[in-house]
C-alpha atoms as a PDB file:
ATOM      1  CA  UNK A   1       0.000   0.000   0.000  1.00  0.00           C
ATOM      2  CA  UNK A   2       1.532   3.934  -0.461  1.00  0.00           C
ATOM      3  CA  UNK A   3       0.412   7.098   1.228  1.00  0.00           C
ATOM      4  CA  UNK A   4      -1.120   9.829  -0.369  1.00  0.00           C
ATOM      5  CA  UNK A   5       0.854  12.960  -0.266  1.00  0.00           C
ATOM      6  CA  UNK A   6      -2.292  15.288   0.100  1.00  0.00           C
ATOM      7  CA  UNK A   7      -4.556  13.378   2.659  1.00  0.00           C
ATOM      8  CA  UNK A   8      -2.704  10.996   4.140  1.00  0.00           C
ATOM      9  CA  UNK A   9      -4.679   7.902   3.440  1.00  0.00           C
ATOM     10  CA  UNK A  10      -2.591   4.540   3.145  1.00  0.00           C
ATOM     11  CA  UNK A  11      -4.840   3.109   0.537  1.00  0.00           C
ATOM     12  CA  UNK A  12      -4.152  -0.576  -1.369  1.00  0.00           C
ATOM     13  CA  UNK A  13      -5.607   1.645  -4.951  1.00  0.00           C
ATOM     14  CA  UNK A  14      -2.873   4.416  -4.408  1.00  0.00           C
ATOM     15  CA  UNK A  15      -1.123   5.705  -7.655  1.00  0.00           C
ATOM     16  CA  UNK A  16       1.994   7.319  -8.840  1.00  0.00           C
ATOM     17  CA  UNK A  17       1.766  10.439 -11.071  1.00  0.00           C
ATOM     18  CA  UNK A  18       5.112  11.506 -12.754  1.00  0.00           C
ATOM     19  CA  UNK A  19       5.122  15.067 -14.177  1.00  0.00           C
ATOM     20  CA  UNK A  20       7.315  16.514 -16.780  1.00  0.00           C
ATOM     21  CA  UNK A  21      10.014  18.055 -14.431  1.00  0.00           C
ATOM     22  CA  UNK A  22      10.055  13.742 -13.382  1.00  0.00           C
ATOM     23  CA  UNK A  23       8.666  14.684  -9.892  1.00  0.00           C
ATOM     24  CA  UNK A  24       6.392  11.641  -9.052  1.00  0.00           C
ATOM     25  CA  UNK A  25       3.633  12.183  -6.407  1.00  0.00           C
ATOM     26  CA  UNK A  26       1.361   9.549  -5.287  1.00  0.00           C
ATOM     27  CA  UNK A  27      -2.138   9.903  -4.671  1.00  0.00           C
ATOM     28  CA  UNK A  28      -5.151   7.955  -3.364  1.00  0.00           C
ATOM     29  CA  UNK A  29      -7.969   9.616  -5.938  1.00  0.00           C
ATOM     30  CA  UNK A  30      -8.024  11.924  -8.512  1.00  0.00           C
ATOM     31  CA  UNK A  31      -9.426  14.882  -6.419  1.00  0.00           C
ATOM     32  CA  UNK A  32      -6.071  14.439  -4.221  1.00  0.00           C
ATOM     33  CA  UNK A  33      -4.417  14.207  -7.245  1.00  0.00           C
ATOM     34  CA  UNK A  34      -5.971  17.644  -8.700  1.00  0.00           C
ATOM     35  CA  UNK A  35      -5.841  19.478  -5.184  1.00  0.00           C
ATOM     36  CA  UNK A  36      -1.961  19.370  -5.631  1.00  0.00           C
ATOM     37  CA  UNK A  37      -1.166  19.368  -9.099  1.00  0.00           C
ATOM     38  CA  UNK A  38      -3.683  21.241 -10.923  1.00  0.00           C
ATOM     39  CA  UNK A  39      -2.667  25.125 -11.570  1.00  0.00           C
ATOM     40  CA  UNK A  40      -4.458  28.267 -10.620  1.00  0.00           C
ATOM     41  CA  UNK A  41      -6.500  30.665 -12.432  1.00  0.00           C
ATOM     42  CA  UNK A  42      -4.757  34.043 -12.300  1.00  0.00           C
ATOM     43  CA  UNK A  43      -7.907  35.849 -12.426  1.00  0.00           C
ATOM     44  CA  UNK A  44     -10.691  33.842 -10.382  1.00  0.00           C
ATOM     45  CA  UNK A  45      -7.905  32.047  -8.503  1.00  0.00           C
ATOM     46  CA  UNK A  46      -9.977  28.175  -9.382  1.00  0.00           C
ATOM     47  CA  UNK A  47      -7.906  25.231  -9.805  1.00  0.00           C
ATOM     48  CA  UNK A  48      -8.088  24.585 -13.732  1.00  0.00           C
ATOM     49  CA  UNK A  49      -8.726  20.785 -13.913  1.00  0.00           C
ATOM     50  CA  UNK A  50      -9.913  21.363 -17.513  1.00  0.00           C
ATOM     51  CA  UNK A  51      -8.279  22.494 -20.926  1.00  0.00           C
ATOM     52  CA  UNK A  52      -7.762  25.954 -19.927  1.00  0.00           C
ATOM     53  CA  UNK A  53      -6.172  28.727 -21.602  1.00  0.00           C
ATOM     54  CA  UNK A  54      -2.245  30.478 -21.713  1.00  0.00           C
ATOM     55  CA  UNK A  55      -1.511  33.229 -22.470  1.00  0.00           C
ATOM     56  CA  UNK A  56       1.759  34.759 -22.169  1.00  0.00           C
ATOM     57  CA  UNK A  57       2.746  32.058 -19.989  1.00  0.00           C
ATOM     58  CA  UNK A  58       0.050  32.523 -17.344  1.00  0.00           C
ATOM     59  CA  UNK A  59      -2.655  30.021 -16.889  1.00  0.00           C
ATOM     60  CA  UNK A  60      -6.440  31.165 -17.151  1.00  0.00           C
ATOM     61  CA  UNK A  61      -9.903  28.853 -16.336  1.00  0.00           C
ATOM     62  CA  UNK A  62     -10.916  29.956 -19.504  1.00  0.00           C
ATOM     63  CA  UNK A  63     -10.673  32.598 -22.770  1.00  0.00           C
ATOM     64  CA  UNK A  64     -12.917  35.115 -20.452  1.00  0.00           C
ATOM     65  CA  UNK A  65     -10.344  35.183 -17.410  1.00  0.00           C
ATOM     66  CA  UNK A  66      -7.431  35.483 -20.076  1.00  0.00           C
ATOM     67  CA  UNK A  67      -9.133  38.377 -21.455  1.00  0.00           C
ATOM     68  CA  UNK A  68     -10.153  40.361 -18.190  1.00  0.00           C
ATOM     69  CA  UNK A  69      -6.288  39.900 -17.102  1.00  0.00           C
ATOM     70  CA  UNK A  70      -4.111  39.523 -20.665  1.00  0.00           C
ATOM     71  CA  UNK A  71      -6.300  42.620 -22.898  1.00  0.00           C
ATOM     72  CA  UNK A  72      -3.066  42.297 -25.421  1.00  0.00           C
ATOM     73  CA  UNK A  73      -2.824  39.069 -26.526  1.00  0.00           C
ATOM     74  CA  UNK A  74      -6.578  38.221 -24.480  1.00  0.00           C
ATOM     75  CA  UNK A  75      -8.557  39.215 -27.413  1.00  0.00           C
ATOM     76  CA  UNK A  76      -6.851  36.486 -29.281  1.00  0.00           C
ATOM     77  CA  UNK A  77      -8.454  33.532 -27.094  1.00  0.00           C
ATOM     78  CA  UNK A  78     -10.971  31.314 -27.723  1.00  0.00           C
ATOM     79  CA  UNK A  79     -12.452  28.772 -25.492  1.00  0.00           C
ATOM     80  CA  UNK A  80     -12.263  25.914 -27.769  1.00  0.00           C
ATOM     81  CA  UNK A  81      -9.920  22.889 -27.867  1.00  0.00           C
ATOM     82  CA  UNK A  82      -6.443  23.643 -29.801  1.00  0.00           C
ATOM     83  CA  UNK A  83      -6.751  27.492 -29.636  1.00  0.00           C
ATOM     84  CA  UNK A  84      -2.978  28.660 -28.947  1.00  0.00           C
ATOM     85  CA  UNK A  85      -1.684  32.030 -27.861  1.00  0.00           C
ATOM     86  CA  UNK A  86       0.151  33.618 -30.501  1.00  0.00           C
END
C-alpha cells in the first residue's frame, strides 16, 4: 500500500503520477491528485482541472479570465480545444 501525499490515506488503490520536471507524487484519488497538481486561475484564482487557456505564460480557467487579465494578446483567445496564444 503507499500514502497519499495530500490526505494521508494509506490506501491498497494508491497511484503514482510523474510530471514533466520527473517529480512523481502519489495519490489515493483523482481529487487528491488535482488538489496538488492542478494550476491556478490568475484571475478567479480556481484550480483549472480542464483544458484551460495560456496566455503569455500565465494560466487562465478559460478565454474570459485570459481576457479580463491579458487585454493584449486576451482578445486572441478562444475557449475551444487547440486554440494557442500567438
Amino acid at each position: 500500500m503507499a500514502t497519499c501525499e495530500v490526505c494521508g490515506n494509506d490506501y491498497w488503490l494508491a497511484f503514482e503520477v510523474q510530471t514533466v520536471s520527473g517529480d512523481v507524487h502519489t495519490f489515493d484519488s483523482f481529487e487528491c491528485a488535482a488538489h496538488k497538481l492542478a494550476p491556478i486561475c490568475e484571475h478567479c484564482n480556481v484550480k483549472i482541472v480542464g483544458h484551460g487557456v495560456e496566455v503569455s505564460g500565465r494560466f487562465f480557467c478559460c478565454g474570459h479570465c485570459a481576457r479580463a487579465v491579458e487585454a493584449e494578446h486576451g482578445a486572441e483567445i478562444r475557449d475551444a480545444v487547440g486554440a494557442r496564444p500567438a
